[in-house]
Protein backbone atom coordinates (compact mmCIF):
# COMPACT_ATOMS: atom_id res chain seq x y z
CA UNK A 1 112.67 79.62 90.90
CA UNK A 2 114.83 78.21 87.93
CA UNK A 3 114.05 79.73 84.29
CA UNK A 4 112.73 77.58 81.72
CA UNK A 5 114.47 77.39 78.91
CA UNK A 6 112.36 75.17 76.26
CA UNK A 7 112.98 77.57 73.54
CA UNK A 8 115.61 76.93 70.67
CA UNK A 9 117.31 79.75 71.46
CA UNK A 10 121.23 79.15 73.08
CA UNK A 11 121.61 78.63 76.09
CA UNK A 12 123.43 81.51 77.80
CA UNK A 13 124.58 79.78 80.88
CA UNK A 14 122.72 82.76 83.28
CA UNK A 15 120.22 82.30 85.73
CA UNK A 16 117.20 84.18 86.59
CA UNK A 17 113.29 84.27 88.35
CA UNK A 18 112.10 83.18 85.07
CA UNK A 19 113.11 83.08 81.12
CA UNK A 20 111.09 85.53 79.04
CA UNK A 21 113.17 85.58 75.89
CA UNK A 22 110.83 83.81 74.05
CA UNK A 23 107.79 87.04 74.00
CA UNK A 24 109.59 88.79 71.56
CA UNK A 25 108.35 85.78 69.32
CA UNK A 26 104.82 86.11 70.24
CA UNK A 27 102.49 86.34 68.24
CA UNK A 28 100.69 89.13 71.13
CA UNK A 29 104.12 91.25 70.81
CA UNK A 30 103.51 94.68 70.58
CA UNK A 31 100.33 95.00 71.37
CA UNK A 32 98.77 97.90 73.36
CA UNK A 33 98.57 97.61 77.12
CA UNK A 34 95.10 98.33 77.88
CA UNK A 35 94.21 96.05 74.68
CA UNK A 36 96.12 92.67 75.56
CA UNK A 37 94.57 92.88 78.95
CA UNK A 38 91.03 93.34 77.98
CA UNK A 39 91.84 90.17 75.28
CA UNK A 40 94.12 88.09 77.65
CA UNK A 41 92.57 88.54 81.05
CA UNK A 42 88.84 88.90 80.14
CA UNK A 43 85.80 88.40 82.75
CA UNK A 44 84.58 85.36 82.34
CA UNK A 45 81.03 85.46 80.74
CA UNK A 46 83.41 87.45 77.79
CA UNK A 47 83.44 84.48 74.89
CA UNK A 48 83.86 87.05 72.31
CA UNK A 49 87.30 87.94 73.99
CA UNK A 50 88.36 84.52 74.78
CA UNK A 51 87.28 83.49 71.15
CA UNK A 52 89.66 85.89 70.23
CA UNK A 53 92.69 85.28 72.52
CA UNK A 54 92.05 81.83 71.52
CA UNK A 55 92.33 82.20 67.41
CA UNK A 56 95.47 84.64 68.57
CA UNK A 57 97.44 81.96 70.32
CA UNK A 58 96.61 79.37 67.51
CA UNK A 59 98.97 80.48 65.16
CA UNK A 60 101.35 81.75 67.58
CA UNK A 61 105.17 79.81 67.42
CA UNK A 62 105.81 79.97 71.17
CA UNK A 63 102.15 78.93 72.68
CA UNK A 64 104.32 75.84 74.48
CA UNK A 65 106.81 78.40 76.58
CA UNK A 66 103.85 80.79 77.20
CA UNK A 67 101.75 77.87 78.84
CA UNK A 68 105.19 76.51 80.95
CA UNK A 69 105.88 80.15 82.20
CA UNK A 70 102.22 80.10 83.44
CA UNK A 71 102.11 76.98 84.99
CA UNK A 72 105.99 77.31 86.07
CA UNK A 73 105.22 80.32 87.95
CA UNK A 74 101.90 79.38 88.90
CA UNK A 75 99.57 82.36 86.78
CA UNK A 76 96.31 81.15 87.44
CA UNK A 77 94.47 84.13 86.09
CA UNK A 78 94.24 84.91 82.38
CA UNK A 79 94.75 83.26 79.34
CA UNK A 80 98.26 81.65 78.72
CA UNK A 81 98.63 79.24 75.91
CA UNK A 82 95.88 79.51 74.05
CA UNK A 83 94.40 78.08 77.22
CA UNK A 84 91.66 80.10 80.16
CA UNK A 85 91.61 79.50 83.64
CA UNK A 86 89.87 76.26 83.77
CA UNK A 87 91.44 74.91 81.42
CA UNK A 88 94.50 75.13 82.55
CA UNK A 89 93.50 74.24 86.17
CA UNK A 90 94.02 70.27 85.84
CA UNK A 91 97.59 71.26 84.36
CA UNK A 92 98.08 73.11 87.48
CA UNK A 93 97.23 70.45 89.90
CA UNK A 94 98.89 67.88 87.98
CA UNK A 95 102.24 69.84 88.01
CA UNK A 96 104.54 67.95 89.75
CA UNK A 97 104.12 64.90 87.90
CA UNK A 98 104.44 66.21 84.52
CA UNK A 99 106.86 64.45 81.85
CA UNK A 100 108.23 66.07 79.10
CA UNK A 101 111.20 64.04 77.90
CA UNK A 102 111.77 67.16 75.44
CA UNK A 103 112.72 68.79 79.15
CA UNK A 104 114.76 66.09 79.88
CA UNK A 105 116.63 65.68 76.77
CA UNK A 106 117.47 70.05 77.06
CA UNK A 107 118.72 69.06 80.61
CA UNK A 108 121.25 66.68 79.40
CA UNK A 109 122.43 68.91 76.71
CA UNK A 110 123.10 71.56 79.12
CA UNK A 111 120.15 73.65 79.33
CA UNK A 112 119.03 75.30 82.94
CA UNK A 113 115.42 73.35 82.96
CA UNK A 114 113.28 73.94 86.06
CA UNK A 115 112.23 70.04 86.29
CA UNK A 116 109.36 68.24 87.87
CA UNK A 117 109.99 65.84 90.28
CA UNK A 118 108.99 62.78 87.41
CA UNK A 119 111.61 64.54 85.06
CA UNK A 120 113.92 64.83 87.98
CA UNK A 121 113.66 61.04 88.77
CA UNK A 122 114.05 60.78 85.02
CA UNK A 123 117.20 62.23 84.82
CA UNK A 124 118.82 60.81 87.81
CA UNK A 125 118.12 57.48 86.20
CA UNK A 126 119.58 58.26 83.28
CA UNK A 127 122.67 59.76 84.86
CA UNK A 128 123.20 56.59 86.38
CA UNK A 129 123.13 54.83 83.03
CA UNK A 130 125.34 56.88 81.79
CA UNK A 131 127.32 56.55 84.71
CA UNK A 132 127.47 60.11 86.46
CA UNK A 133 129.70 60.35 89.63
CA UNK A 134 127.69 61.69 92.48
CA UNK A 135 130.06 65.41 92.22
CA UNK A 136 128.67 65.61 88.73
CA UNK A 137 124.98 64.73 89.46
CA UNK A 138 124.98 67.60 92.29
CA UNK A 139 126.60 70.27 90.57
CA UNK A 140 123.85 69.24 87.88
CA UNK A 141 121.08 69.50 90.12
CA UNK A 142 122.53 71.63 92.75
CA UNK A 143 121.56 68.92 95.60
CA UNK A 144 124.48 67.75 98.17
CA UNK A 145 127.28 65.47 96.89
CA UNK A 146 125.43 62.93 99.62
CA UNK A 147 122.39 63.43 98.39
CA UNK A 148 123.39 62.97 95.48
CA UNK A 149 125.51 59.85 96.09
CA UNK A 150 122.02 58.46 97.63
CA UNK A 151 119.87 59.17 94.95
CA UNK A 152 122.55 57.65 92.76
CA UNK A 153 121.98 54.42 95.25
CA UNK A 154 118.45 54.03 94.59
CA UNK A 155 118.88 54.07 91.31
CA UNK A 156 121.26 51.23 91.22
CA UNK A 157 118.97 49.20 93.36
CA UNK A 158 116.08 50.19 90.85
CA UNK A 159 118.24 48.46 87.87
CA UNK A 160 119.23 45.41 90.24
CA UNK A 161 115.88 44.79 91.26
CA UNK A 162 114.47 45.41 87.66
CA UNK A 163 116.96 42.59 86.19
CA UNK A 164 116.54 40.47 89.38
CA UNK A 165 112.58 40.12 88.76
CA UNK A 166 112.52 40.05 84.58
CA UNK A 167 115.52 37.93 84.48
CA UNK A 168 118.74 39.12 82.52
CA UNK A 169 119.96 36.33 80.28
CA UNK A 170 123.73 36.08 81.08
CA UNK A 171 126.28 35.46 78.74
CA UNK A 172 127.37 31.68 77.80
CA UNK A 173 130.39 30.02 78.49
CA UNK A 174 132.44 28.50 75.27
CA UNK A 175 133.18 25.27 75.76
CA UNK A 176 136.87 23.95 75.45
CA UNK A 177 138.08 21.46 72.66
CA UNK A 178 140.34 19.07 74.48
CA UNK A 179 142.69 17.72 71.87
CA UNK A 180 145.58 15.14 72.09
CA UNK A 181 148.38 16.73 74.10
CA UNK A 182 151.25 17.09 70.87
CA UNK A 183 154.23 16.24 73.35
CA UNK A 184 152.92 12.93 74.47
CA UNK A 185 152.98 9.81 71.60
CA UNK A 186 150.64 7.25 73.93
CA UNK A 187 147.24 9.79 73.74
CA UNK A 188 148.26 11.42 70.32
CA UNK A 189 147.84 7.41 69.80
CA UNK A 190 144.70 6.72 71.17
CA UNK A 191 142.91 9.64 69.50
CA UNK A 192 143.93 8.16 66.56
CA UNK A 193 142.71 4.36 67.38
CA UNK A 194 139.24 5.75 68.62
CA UNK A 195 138.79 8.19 65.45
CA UNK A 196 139.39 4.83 63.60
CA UNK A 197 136.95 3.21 65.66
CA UNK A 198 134.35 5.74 65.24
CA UNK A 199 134.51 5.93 61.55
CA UNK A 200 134.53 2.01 60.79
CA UNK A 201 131.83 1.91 62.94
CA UNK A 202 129.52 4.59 60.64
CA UNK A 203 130.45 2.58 57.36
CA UNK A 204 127.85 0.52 56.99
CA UNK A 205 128.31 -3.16 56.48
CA UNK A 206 126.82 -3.89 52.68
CA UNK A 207 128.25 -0.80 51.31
CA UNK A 208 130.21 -0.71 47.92
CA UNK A 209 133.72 -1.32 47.59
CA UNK A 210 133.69 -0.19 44.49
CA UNK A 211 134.18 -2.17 40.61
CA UNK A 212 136.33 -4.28 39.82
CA UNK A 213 139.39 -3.64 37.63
């Protein structure tokens, strides 16, 4: 399985089961075996040990990356996150159509992100946007360069169909002036005559030709 890397620490461009660079941070770090258990795993009648687990993981800076490696690696048992068992059961189930665009965004900038398949179809949207060739989108998600070319497909016809049903407003067409052609005397002529025409026309009949001298 792909690491997650939602921390802010670099990325280092190496791949492993999972990413556990982030416990060092936590605020449970150097606790005693035996203790940590009996506080993160306790039986389940034990409030007094969740209640304390829980006010533990309040305060603590990487809660988020504890709860993905649970649910990432599927750790139903314990507490992870600030979160029990139950609690964290509905995340569990509702896995694969998580969407974290904070996931999405570290996948574009180059991060290894173990996406869902909603952030997946999230990012091969995008990538068509930004117009990814199908080589690019597979080394990305290390899928086939056909498979790749096809998802690449559907998301074209995703955007067509989008702007065929809402309607995308295409761009007008400037109309020409036609003037008078300079080389030739008889319609340089005429435009005059009918721009003659059109003004006498507008001067109305009673108007003032001004005083006498």
């Amino acid at each position: 399985m792909r690491h997650i890397t939602t921390h802010d620490a670099p990325a280092t461009g190496l791949r492993g089961i999972a990413d556990t660079s982030w416990h060092t941070r936590g605020a449970c770090h150097g606790m005693d075996v035996e203790d940590a258990d009996a506080m993160f795993f306790p039986l389940p009648r034990d409030h007094e040990a969740i209640a304390e687990a829980k006010e533990l993981c309040g305060w603590c800076p990487v809660r988020r990356d504890c709860l993905d490696f649970a649910l990432e690696n599927v750790l139903k048992e314990g507490i992870w996150g600030g979160l029990t068992e139950a609690e964290r059961r509905p995340l569990h189930d509702g896995l694969p159509q998580r969407l974290d665009y904070r996931r999405v965004i570290a996948f574009f900038q180059g991060r290894d992100v173990h996406l869902t398949e909603a952030e997946r179809q999230v990012v091969i949207d995008h990538a068509y946007v930004r117009g990814w060739r199908p080589d690019r989108v597979a080394a990305a998600l290390q899928i086939s360069h056909k498979h790749a070319r096809d998802l690449l497909r559907q998301a074209a016809n995703k955007v067509f169909d989008r702007d065929r049903t809402y309607g995308v407003p295409r761009p007008k067409k400037k109309r020409k002036k036609t003037t008078p052609a300079a080389g030739n005397p008889a319609l340089a002529a005429r435009g005059t005559q009918q721009s003659v025409a059109r003004a006498a026309a507008s001067t109305p009949a009673h108007a003032s030709l001004g005083k006498a001298a």
